[in-house]
N, C-alpha and C. Protein backbone atom coordinates (compact mmCIF):
# COMPACT_ATOMS: atom_id res chain seq x y z
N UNK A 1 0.83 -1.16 0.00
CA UNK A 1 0.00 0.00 0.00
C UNK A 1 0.88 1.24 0.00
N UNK A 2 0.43 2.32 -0.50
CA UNK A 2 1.58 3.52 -0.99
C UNK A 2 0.62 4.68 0.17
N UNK A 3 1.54 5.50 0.80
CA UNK A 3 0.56 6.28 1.47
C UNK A 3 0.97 7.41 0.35
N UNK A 4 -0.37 8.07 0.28
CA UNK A 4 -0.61 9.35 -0.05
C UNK A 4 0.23 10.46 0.35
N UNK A 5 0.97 10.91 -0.92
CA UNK A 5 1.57 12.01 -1.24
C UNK A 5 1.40 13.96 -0.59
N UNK A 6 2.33 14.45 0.29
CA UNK A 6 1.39 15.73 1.02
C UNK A 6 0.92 16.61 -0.16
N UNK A 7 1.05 16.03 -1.52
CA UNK A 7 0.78 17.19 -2.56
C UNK A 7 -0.62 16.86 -2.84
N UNK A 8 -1.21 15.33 -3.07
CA UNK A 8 -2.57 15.14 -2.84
C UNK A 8 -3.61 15.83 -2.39
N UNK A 9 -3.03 16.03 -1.19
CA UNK A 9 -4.15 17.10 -0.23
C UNK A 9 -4.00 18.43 -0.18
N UNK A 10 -5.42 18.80 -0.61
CA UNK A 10 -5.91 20.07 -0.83
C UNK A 10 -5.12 21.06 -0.12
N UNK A 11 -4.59 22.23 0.04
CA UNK A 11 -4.52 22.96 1.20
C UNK A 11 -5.87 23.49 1.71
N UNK A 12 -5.56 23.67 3.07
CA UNK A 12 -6.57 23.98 3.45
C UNK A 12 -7.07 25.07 3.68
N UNK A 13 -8.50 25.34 3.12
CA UNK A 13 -8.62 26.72 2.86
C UNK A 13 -9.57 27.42 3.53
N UNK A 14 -9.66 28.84 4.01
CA UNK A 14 -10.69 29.05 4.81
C UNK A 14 -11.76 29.59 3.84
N UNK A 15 -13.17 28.88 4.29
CA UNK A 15 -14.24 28.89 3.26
C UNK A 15 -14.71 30.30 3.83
N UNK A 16 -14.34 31.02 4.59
CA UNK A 16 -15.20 32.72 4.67
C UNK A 16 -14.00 33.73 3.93
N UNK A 17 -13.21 33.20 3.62
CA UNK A 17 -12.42 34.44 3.11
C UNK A 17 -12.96 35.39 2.09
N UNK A 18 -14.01 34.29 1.10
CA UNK A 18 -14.32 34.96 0.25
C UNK A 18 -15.22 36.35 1.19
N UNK A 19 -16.14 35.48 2.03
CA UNK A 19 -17.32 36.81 2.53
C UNK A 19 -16.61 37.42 2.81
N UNK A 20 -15.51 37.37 3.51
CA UNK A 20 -14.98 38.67 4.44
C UNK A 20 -14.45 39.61 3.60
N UNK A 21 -13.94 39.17 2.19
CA UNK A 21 -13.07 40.11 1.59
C UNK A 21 -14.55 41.05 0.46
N UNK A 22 -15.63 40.29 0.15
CA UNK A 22 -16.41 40.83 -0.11
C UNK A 22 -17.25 41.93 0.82
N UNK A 23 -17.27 41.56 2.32
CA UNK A 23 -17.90 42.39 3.26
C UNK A 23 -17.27 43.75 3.34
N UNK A 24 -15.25 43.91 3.47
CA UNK A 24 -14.97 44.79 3.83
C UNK A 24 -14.89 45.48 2.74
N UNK A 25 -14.44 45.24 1.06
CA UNK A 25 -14.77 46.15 0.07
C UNK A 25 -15.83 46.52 -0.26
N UNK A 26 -17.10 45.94 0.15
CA UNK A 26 -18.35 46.97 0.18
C UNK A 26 -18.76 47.35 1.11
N UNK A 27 -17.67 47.31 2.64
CA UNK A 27 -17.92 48.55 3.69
C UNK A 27 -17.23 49.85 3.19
N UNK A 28 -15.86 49.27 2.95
CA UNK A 28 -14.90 50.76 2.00
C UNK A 28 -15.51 51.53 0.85
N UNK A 29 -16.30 50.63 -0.21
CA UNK A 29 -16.76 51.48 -1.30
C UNK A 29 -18.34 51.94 -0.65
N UNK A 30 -18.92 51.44 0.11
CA UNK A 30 -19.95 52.35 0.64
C UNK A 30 -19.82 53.20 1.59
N UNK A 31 -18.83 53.45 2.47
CA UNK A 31 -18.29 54.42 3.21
C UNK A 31 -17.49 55.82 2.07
N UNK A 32 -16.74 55.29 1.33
CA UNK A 32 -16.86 56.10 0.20
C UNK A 32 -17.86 57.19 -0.68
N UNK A 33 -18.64 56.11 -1.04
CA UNK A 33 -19.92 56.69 -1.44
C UNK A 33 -20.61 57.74 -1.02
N UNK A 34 -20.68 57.09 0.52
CA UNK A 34 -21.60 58.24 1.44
C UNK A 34 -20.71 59.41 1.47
N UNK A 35 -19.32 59.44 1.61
CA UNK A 35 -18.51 60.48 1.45
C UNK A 35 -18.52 61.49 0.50
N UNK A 36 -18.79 60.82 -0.67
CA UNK A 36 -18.85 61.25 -2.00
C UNK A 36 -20.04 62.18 -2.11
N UNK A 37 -21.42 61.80 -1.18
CA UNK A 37 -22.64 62.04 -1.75
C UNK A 37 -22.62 63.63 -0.49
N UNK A 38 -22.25 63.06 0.67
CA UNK A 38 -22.18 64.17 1.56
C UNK A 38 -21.25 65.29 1.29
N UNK A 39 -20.18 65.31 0.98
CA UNK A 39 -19.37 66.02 -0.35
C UNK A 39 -20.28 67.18 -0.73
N UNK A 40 -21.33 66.43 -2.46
CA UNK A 40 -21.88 67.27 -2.98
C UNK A 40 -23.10 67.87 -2.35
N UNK A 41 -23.95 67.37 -1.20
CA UNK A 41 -24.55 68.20 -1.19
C UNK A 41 -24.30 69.08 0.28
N UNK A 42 -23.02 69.45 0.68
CA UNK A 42 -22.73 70.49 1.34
C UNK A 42 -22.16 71.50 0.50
N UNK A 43 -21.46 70.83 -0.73
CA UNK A 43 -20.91 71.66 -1.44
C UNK A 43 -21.79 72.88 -2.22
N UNK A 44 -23.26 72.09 -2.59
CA UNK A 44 -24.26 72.28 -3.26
C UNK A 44 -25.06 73.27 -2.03
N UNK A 45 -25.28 73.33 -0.64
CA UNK A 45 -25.52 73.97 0.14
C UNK A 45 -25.09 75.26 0.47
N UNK A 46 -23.36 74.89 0.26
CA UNK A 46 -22.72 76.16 0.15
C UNK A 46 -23.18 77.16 -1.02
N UNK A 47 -23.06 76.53 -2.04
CA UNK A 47 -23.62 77.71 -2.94
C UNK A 47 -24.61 77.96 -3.48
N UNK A 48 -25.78 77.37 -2.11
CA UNK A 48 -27.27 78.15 -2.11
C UNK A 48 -27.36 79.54 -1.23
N UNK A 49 -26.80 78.75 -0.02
CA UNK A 49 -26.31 79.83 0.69
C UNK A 49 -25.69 81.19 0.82
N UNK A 50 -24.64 80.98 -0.12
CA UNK A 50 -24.02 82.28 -0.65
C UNK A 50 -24.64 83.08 -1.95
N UNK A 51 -25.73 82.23 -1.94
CA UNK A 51 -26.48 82.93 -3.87
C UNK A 51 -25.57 82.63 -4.68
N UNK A 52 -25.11 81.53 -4.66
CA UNK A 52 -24.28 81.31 -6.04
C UNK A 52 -24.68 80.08 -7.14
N UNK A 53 -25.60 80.02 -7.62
CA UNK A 53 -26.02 79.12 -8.17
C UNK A 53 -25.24 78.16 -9.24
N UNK A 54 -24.75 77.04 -8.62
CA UNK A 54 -23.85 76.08 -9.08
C UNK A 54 -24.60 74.85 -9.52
N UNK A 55 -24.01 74.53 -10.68
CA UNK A 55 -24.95 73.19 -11.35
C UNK A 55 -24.67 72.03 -10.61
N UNK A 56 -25.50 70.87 -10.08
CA UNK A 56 -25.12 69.91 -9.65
C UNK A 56 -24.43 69.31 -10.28
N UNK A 57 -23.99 69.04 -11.28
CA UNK A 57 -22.63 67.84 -12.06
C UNK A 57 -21.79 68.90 -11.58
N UNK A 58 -21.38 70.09 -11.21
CA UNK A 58 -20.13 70.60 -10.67
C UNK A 58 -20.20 70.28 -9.50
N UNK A 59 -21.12 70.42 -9.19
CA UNK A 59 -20.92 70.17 -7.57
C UNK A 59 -20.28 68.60 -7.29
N UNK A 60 -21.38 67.77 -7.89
CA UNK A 60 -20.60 66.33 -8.05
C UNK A 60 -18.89 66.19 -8.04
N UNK A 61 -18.86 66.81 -9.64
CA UNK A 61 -17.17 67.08 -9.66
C UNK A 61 -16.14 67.31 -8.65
N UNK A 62 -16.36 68.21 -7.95
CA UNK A 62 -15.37 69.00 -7.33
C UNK A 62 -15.43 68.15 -5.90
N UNK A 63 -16.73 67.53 -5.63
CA UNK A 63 -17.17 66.58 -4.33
C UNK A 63 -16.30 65.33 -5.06
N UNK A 64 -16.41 64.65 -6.05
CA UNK A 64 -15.38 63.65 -6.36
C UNK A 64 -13.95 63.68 -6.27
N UNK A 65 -13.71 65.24 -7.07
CA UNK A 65 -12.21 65.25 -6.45
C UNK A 65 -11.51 65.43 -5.36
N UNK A 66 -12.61 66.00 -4.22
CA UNK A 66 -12.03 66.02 -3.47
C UNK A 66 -12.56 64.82 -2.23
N UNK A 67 -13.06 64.02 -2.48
CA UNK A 67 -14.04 62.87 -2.02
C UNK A 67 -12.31 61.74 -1.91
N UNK A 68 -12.02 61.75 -3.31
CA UNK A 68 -10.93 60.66 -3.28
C UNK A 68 -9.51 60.30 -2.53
N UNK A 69 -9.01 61.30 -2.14
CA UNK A 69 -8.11 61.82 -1.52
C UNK A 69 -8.56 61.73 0.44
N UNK A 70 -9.70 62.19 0.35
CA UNK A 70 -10.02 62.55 1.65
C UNK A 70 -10.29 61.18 2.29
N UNK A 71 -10.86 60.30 1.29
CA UNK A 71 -11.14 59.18 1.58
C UNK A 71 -10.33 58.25 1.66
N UNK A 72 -9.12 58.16 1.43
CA UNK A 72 -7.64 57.55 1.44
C UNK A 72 -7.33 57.74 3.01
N UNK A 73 -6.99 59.06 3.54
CA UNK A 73 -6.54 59.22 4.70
C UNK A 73 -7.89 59.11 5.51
N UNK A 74 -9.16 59.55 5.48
CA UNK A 74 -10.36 58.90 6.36
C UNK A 74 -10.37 57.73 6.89
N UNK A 75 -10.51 57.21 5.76
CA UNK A 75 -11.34 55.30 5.58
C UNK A 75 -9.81 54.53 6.00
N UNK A 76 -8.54 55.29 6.38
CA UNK A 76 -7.26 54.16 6.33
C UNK A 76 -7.53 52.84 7.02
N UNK A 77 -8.23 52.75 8.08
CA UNK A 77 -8.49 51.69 8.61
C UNK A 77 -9.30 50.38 7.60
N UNK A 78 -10.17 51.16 7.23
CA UNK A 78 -11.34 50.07 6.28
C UNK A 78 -10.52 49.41 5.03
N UNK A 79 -9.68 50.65 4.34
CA UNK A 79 -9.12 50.26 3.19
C UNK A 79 -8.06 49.27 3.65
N UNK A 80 -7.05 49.27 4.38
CA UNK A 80 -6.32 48.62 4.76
C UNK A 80 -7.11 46.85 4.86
N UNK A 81 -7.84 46.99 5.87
CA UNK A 81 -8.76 45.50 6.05
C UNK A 81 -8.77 45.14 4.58
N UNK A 82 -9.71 45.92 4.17
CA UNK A 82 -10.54 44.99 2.50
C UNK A 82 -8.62 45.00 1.88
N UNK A 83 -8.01 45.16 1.90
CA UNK A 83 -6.39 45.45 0.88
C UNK A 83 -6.25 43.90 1.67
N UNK A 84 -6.70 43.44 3.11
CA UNK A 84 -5.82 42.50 3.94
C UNK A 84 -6.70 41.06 3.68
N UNK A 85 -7.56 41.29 3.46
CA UNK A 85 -8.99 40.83 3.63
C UNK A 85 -8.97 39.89 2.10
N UNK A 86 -9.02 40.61 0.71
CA UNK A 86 -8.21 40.29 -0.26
C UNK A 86 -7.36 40.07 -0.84
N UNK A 87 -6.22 40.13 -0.03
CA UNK A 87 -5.00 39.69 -0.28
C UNK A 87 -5.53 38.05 -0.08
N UNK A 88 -5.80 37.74 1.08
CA UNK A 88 -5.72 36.95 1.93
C UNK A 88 -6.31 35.79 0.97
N UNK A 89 -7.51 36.06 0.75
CA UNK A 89 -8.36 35.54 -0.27
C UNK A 89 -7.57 34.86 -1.60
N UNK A 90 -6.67 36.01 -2.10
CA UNK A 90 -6.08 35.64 -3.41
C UNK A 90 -4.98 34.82 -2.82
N UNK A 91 -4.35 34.61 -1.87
CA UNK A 91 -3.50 33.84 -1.64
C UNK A 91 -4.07 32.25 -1.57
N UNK A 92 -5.23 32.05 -1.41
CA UNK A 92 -5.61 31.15 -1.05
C UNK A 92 -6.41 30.54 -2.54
N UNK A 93 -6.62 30.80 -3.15
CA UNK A 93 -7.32 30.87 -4.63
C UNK A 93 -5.48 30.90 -5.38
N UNK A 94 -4.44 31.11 -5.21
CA UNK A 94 -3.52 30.93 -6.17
C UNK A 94 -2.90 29.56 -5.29
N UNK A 95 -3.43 29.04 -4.08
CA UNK A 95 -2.25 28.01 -3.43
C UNK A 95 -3.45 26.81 -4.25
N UNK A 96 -4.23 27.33 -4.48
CA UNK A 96 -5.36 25.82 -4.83
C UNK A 96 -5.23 25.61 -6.23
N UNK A 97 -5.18 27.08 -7.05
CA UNK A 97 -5.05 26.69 -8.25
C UNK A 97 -3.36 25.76 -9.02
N UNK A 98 -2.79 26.41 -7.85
CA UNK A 98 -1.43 25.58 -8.11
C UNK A 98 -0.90 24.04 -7.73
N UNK A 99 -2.64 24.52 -6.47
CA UNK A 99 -2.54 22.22 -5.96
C UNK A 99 -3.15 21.72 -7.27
N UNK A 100 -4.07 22.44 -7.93
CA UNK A 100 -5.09 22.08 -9.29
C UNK A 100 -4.08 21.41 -10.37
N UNK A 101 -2.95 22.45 -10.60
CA UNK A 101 -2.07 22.91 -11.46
C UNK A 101 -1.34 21.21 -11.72
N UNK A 102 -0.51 21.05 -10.37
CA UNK A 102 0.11 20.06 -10.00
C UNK A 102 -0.56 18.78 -10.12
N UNK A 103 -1.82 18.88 -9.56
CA UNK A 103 -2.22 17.04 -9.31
C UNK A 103 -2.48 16.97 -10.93
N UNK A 104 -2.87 17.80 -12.16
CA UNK A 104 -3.01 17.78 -13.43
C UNK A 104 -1.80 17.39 -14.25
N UNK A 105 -0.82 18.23 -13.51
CA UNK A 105 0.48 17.79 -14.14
C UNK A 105 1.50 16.38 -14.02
N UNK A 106 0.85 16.27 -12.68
CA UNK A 106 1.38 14.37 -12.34
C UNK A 106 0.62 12.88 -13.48
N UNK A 107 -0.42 13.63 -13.62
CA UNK A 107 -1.71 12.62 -14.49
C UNK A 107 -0.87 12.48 -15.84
């Protein structure tokens, strides 16, 4: 009898990685969002306020550009997770595809 080879067996993988890495990039891109949206309409507030009548796609604009940036140093905590969260994930999806890779290549 031949015992089984450690390349046989699967590594073992954790079956929530996927949720988790899906949970924290749509806590980051919806924390974003709301950033984005609260942005334009203070921006859009401001220049009711002052009588300055500004088109909303500018307002959008200028709330996007400055939405992206702000949201880098804000959200560092969140982005970091979902960056850790998905890493993690892809590490585990390239160790399987390479057990895949291998037990194909022995056949």
């Amino acid at each position: 009898m031949t015992q089984p080879s450690p390349s046989t067996q699967p590594t073992a993988a954790d079956p929530r990685a996927r949720s988790r890495a899906t949970k924290a990039i749509a806590v980051y891109g919806l924390l974003r969002l709301l950033l984005f949206v609260m942005l334009t309409v203070v921006i859009q507030g401001l220049a009711l306020l002052i009588d300055a009548p500004v088109p909303l796609v500018m307002s959008a604009l200028l709330a996007l550009i400055v939405a992206f940036p702000l949201s880098m140093v804000i959200f560092t905590k969140q982005r970091l997770a979902a960056n850790a969260a998905l890493a993690h994930w892809r590490e585990q999806r390239t160790a399987r595809k390479n057990w895949i890779a291998d037990e194909l290549a022995e056949r």
